[in-house]
C-alpha atoms as a PDB file:
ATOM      1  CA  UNK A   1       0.000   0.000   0.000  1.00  0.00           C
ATOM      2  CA  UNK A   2       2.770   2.372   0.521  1.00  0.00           C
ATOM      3  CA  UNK A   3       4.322   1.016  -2.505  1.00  0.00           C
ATOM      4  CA  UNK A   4       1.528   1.840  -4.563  1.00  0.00           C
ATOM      5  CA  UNK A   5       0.550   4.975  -3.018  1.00  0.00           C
ATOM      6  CA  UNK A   6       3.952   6.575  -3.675  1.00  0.00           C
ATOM      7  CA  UNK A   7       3.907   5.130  -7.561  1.00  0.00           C
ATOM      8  CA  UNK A   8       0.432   6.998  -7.644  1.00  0.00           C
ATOM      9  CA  UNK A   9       1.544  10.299  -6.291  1.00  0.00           C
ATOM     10  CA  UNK A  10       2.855  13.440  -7.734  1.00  0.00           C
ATOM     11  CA  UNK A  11       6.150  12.782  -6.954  1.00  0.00           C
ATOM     12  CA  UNK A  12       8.836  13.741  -8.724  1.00  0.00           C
ATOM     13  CA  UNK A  13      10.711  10.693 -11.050  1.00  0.00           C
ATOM     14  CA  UNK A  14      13.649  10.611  -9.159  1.00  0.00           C
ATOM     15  CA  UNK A  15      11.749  10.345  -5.792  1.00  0.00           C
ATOM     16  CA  UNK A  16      10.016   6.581  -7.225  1.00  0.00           C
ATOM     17  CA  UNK A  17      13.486   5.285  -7.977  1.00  0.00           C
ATOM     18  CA  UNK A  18      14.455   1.688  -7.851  1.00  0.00           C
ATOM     19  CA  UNK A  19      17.120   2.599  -5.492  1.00  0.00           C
ATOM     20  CA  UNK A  20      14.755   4.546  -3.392  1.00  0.00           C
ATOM     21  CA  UNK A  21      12.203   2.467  -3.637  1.00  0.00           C
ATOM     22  CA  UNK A  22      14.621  -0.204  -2.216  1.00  0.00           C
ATOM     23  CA  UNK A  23      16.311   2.448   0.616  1.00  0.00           C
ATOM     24  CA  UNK A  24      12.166   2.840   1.605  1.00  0.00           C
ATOM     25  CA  UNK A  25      11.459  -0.781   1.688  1.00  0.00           C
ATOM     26  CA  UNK A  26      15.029  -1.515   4.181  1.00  0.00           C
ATOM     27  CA  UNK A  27      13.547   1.142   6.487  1.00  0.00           C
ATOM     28  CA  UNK A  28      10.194  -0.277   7.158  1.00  0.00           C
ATOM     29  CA  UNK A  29      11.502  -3.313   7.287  1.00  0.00           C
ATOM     30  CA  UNK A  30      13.603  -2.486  10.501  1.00  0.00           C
ATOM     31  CA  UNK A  31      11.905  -0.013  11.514  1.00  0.00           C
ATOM     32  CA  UNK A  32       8.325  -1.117  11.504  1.00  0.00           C
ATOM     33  CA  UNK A  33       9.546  -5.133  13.085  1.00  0.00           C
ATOM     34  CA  UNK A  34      13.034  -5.599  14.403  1.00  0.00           C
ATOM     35  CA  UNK A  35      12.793  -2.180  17.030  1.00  0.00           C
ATOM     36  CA  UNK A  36       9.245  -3.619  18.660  1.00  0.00           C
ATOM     37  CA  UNK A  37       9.735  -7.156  18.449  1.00  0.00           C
ATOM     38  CA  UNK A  38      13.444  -7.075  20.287  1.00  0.00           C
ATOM     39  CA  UNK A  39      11.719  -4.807  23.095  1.00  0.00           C
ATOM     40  CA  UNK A  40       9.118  -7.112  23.645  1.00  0.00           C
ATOM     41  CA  UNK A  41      11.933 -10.523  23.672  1.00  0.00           C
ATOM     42  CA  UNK A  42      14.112  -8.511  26.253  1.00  0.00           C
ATOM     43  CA  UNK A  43      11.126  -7.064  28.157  1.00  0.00           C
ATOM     44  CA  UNK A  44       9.868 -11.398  28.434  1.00  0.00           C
ATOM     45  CA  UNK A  45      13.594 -12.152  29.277  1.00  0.00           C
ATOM     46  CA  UNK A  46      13.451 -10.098  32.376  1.00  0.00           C
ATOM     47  CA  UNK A  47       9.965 -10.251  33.688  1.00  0.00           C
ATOM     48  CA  UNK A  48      10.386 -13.959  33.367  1.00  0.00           C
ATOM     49  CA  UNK A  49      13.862 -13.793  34.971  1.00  0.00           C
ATOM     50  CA  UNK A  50      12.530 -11.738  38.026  1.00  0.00           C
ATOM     51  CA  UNK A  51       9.309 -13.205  39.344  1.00  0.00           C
ATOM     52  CA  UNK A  52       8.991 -10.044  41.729  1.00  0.00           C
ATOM     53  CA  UNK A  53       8.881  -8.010  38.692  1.00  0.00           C
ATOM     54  CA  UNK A  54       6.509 -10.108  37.057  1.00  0.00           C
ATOM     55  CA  UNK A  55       4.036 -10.352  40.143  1.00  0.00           C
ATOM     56  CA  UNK A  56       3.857  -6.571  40.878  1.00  0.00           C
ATOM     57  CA  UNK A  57       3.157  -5.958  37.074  1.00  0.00           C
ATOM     58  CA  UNK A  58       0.574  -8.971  36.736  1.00  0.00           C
ATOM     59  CA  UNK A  59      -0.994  -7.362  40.061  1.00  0.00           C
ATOM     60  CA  UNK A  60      -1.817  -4.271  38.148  1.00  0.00           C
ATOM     61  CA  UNK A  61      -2.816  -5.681  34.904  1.00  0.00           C
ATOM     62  CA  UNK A  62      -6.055  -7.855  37.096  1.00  0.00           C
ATOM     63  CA  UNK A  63      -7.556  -4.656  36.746  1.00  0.00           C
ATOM     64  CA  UNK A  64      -7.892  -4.589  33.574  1.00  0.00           C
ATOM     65  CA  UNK A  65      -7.796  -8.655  32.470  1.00  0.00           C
ATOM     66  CA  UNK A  66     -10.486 -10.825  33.551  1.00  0.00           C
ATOM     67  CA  UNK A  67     -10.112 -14.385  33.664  1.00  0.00           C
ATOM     68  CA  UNK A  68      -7.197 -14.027  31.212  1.00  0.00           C
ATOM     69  CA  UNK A  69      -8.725 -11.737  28.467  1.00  0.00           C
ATOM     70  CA  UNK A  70      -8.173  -8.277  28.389  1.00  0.00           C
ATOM     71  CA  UNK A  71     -11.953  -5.796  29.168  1.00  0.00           C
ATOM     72  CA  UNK A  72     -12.934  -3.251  27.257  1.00  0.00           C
ATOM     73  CA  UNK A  73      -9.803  -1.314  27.529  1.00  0.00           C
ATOM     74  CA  UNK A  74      -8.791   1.371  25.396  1.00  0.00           C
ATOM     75  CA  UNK A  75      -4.403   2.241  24.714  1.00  0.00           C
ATOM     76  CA  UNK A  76      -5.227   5.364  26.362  1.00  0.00           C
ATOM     77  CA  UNK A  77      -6.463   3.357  29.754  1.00  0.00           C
ATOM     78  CA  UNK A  78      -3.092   1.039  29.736  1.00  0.00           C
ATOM     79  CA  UNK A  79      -1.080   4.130  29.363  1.00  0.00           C
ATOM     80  CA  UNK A  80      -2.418   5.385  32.873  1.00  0.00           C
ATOM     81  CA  UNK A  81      -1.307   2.125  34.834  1.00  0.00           C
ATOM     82  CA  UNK A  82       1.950   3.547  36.108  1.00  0.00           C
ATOM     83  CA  UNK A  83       4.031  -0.012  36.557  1.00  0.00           C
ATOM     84  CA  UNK A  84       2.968  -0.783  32.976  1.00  0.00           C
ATOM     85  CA  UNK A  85       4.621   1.737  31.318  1.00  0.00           C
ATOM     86  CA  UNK A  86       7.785   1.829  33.373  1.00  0.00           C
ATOM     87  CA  UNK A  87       8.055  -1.777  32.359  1.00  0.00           C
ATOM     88  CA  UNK A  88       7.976  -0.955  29.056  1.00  0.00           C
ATOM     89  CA  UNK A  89      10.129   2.321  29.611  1.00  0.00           C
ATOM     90  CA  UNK A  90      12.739   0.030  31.337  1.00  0.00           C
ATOM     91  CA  UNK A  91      12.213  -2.783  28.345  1.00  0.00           C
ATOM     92  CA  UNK A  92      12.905  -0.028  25.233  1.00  0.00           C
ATOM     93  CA  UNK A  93      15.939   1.564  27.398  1.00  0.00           C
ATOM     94  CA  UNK A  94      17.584  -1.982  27.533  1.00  0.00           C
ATOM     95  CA  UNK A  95      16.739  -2.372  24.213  1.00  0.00           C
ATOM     96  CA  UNK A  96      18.018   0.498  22.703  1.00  0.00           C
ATOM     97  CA  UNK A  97      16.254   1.032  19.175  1.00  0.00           C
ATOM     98  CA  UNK A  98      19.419   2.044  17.842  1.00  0.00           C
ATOM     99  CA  UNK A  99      22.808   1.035  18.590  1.00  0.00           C
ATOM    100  CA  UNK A 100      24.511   3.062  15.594  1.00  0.00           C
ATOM    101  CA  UNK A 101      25.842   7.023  16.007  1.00  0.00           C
ATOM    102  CA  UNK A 102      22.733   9.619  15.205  1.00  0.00           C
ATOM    103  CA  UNK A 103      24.007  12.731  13.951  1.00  0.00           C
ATOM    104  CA  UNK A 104      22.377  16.391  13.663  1.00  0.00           C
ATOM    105  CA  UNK A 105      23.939  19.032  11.729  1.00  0.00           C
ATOM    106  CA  UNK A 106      23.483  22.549  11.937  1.00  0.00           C
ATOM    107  CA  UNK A 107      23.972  23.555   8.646  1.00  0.00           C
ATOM    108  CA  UNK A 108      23.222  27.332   8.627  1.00  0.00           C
ATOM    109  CA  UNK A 109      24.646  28.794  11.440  1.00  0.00           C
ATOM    110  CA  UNK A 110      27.240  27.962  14.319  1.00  0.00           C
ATOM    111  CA  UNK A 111      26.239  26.294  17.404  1.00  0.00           C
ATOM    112  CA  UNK A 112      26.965  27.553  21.236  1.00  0.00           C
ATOM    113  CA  UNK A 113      27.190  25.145  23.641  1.00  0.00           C
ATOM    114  CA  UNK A 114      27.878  25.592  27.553  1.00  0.00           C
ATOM    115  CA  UNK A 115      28.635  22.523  29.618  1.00  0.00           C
ATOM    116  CA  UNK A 116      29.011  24.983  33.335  1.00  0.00           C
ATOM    117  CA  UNK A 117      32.854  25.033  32.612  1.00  0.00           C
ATOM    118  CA  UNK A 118      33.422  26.430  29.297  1.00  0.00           C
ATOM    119  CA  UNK A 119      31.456  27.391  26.200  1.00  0.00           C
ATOM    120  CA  UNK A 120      32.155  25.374  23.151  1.00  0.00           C
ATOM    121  CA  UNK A 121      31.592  26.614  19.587  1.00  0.00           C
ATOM    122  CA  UNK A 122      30.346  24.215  16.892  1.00  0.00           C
ATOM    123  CA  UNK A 123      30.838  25.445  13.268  1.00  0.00           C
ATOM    124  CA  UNK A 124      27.798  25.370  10.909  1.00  0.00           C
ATOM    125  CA  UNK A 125      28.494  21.667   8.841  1.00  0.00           C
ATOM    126  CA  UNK A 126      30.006  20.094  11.992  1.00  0.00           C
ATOM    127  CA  UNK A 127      27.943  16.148  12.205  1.00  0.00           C
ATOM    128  CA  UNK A 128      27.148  15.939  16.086  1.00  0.00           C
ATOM    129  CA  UNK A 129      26.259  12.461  17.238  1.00  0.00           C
ATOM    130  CA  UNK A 130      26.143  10.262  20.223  1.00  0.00           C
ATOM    131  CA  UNK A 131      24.848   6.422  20.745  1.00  0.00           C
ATOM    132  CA  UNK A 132      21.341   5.461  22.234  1.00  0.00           C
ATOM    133  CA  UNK A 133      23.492   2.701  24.420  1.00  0.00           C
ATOM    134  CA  UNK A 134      25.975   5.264  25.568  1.00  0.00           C
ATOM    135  CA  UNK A 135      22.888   7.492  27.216  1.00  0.00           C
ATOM    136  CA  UNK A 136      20.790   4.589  28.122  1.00  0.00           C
ATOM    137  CA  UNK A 137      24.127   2.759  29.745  1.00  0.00           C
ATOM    138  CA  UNK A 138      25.191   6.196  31.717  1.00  0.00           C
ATOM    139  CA  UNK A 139      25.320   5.602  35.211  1.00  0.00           C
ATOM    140  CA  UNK A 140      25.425   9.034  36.489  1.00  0.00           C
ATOM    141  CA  UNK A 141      22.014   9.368  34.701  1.00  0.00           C
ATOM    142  CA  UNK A 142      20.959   5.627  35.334  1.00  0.00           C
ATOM    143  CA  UNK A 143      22.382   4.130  38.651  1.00  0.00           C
ATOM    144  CA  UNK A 144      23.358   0.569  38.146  1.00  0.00           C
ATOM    145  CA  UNK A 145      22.570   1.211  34.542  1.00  0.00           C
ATOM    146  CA  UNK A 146      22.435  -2.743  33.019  1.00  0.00           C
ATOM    147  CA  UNK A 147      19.879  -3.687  36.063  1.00  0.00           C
ATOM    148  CA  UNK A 148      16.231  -3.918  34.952  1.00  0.00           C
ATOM    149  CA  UNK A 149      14.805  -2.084  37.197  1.00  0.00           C
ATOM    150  CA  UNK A 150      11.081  -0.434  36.177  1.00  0.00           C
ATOM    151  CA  UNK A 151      10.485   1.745  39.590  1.00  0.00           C
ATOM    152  CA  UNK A 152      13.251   4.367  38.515  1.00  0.00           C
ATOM    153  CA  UNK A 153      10.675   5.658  36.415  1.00  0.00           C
ATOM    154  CA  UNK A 154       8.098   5.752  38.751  1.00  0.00           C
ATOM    155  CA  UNK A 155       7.355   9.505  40.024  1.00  0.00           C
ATOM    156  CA  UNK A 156      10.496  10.684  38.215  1.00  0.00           C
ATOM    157  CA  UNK A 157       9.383  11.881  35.104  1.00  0.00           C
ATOM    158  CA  UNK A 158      12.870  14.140  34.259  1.00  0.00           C
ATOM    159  CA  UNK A 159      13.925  11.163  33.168  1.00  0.00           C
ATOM    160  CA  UNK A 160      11.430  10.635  30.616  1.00  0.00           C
ATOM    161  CA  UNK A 161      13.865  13.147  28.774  1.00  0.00           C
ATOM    162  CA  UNK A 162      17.465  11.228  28.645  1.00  0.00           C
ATOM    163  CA  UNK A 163      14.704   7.947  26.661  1.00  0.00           C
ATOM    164  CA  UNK A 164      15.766   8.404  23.203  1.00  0.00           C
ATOM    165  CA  UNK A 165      14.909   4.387  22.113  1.00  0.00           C
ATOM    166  CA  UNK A 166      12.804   6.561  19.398  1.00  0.00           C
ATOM    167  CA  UNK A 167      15.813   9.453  18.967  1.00  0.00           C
ATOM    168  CA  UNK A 168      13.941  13.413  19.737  1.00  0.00           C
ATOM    169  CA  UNK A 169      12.750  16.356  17.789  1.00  0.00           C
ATOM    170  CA  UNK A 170      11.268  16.685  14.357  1.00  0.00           C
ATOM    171  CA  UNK A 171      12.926  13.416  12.360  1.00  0.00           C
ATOM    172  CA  UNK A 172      12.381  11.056  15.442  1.00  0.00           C
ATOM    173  CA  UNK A 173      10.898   7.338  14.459  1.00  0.00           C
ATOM    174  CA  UNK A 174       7.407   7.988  12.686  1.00  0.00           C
ATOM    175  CA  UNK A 175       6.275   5.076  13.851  1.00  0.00           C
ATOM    176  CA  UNK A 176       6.501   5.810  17.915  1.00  0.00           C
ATOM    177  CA  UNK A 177       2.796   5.861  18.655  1.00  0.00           C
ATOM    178  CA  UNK A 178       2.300   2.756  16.795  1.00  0.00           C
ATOM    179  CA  UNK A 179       4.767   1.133  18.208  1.00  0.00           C
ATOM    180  CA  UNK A 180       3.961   2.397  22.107  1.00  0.00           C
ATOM    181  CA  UNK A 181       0.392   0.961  21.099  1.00  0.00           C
ATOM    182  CA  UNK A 182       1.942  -2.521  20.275  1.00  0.00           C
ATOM    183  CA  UNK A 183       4.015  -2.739  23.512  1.00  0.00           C
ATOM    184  CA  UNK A 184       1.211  -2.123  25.943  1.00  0.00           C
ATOM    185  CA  UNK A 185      -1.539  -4.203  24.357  1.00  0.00           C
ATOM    186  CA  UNK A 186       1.067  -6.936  23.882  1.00  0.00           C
ATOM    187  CA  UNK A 187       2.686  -7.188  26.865  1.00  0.00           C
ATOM    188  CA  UNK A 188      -1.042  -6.433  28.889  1.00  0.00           C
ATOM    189  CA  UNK A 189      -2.640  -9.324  26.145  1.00  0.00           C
ATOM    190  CA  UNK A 190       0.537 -11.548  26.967  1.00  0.00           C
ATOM    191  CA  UNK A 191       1.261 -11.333  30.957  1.00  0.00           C
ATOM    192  CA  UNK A 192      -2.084 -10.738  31.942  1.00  0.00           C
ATOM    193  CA  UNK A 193      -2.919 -14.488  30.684  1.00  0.00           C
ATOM    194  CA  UNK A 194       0.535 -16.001  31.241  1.00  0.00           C
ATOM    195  CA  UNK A 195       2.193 -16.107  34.978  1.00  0.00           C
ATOM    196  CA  UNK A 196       5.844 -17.318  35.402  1.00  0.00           C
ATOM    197  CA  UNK A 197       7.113 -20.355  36.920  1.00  0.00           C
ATOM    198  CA  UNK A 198       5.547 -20.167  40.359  1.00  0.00           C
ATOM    199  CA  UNK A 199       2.195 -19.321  38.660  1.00  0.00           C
ATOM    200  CA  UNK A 200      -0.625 -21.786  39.397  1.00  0.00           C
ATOM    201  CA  UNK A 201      -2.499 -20.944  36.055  1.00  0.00           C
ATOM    202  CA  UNK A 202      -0.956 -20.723  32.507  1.00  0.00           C
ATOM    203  CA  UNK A 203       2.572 -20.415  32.512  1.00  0.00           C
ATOM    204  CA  UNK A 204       5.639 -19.084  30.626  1.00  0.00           C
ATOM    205  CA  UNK A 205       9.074 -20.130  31.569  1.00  0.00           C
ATOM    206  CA  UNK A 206      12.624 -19.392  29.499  1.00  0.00           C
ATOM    207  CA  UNK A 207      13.881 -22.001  27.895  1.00  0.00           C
ATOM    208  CA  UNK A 208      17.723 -22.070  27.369  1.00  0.00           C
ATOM    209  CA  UNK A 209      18.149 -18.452  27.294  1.00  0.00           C
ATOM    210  CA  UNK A 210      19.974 -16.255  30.028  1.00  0.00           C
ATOM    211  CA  UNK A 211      20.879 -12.602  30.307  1.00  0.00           C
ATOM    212  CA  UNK A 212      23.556 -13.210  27.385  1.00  0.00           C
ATOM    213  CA  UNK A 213      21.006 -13.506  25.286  1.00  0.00           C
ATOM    214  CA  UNK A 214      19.778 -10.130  25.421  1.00  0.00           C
ATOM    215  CA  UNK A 215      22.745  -8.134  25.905  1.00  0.00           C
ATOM    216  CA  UNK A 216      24.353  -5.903  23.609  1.00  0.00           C
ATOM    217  CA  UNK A 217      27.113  -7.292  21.969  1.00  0.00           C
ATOM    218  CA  UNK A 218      27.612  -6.042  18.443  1.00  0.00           C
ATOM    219  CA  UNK A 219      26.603  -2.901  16.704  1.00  0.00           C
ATOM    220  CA  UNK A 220      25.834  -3.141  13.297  1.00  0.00           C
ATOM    221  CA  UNK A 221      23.582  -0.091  13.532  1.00  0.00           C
ATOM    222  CA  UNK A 222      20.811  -2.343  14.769  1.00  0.00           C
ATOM    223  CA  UNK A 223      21.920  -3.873  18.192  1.00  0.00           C
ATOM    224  CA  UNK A 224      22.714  -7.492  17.868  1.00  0.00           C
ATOM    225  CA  UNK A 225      23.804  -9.925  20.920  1.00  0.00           C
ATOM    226  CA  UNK A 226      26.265 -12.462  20.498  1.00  0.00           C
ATOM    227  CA  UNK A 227      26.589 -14.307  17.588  1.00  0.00           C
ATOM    228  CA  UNK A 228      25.699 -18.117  18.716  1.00  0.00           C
ATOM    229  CA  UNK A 229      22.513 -16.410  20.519  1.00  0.00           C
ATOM    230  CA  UNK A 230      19.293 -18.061  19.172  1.00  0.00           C
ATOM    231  CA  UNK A 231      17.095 -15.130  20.978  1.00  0.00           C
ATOM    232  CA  UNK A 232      14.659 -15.499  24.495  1.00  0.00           C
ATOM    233  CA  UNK A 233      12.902 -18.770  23.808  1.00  0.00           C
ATOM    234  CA  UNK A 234      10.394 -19.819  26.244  1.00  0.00           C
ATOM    235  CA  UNK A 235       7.639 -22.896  27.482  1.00  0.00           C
ATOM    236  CA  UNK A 236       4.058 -22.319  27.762  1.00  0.00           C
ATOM    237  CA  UNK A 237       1.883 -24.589  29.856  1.00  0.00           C
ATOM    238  CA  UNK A 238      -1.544 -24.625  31.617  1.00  0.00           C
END
């Protein structure tokens, strides 16, 4: 459908390349699967890895899951349960997004910047760019910054600011919404049926898969753990 609707558009020639085409094609491909779905294996990986976790978060999902199936609940009611979403804060800023440099250029004018000991001038042209692992992974900012550990969000939203899983400002992922939508109905749909291992009812246990497995390990843009990994594979029984 995108495809098409781009062929059908007013569009310059040059804009319905092959090659750009292609170039469109990689980026929904990534974008719009591997970013979501490697949230939602490391987010399973450590709610099943810390039954605490899992309990306090299945505790607040019984108000809105009823003998396993979700009520009549809208996105906009999941976003208010507060352990919910710092789950699935604490799932995307283990996960990253984005493991390669993002750059923004100023390409008009000089840039002043003042770290409190000395004001740095960045000439107009100059690519700026940082990690999302080396923010996410910053211990002055995150204390005991590889831990997954959901209350740091709770009541302290200043550091809703230093989550950049989706990157900031105008060209950040077009897809965010969408894919905030998919994380809380999944993981609510998922963990509101499924307990973990010292569940009575349906259960979900890891299978051959420990912390190594979702770990950063190479960056080829895309963060990738190491290379024997075969992902967070789990059981399911009732």
């Amino acid at each position: 459908m995108i495809f098409r609707e781009i062929l059908k558009s007013n569009l310059p020639p040059e804009e319905k390349s092959l090659d750009r085409l292609w170039h469109d094609a990689q980026t929904l491909n990534i974008a719009g699967s591997e970013t979501t779905s490697s949230a939602l294996g490391n987010i399973t990986y450590y709610l099943l890895a810390q039954p605490d976790i899992l309990k306090r978060l299945r505790d607040e999902l019984a108000t809105v899951v009823k003998d396993g199936r979700i009520t009549e609940t809208t996105t906009a009611e999941l976003e208010k349960l507060p352990y919910l979403t710092a789950v699935i804060k604490e799932g995307l800023r283990l996960s990253f997004g984005t493991a390669g440099r993002l750059y923004r250029i100023s390409p008009d004018k000089s840039l002043i910047y003042n770290d409190g000991k000395r004001q740095w001038d960045i000439p107009a042209g100059t690519p700026v760019a940082m990690s999302t692992p080396l923010l996410h992974l910053n211990a002055k900012t995150f204390p005991s910054p590889t831990s997954f550990d959901p209350t740091r969000w709770l009541d302290n939203p200043q550091l809703d600011r230093y989550l950049v899983s989706f990157s900031k400002g105008p060209r950040n992922c077009v897809g965010m919404n969408l894919a905030w939508a998919e994380l809380y109905n999944t993981i609510t749909a998922v963990f509101g049926h499924y307990g973990g291992v010292e569940c009575e009812g349906p259960r979900m246990e890891l299978y051959k898969t420990t912390e190594r497995d979702v770990l950063l390990a190479h960056e080829y843009f895309m963060p990738f753990t190491w290379e024997g990994s075969e992902g967070v594979r789990v059981t399911l029984s009732s």
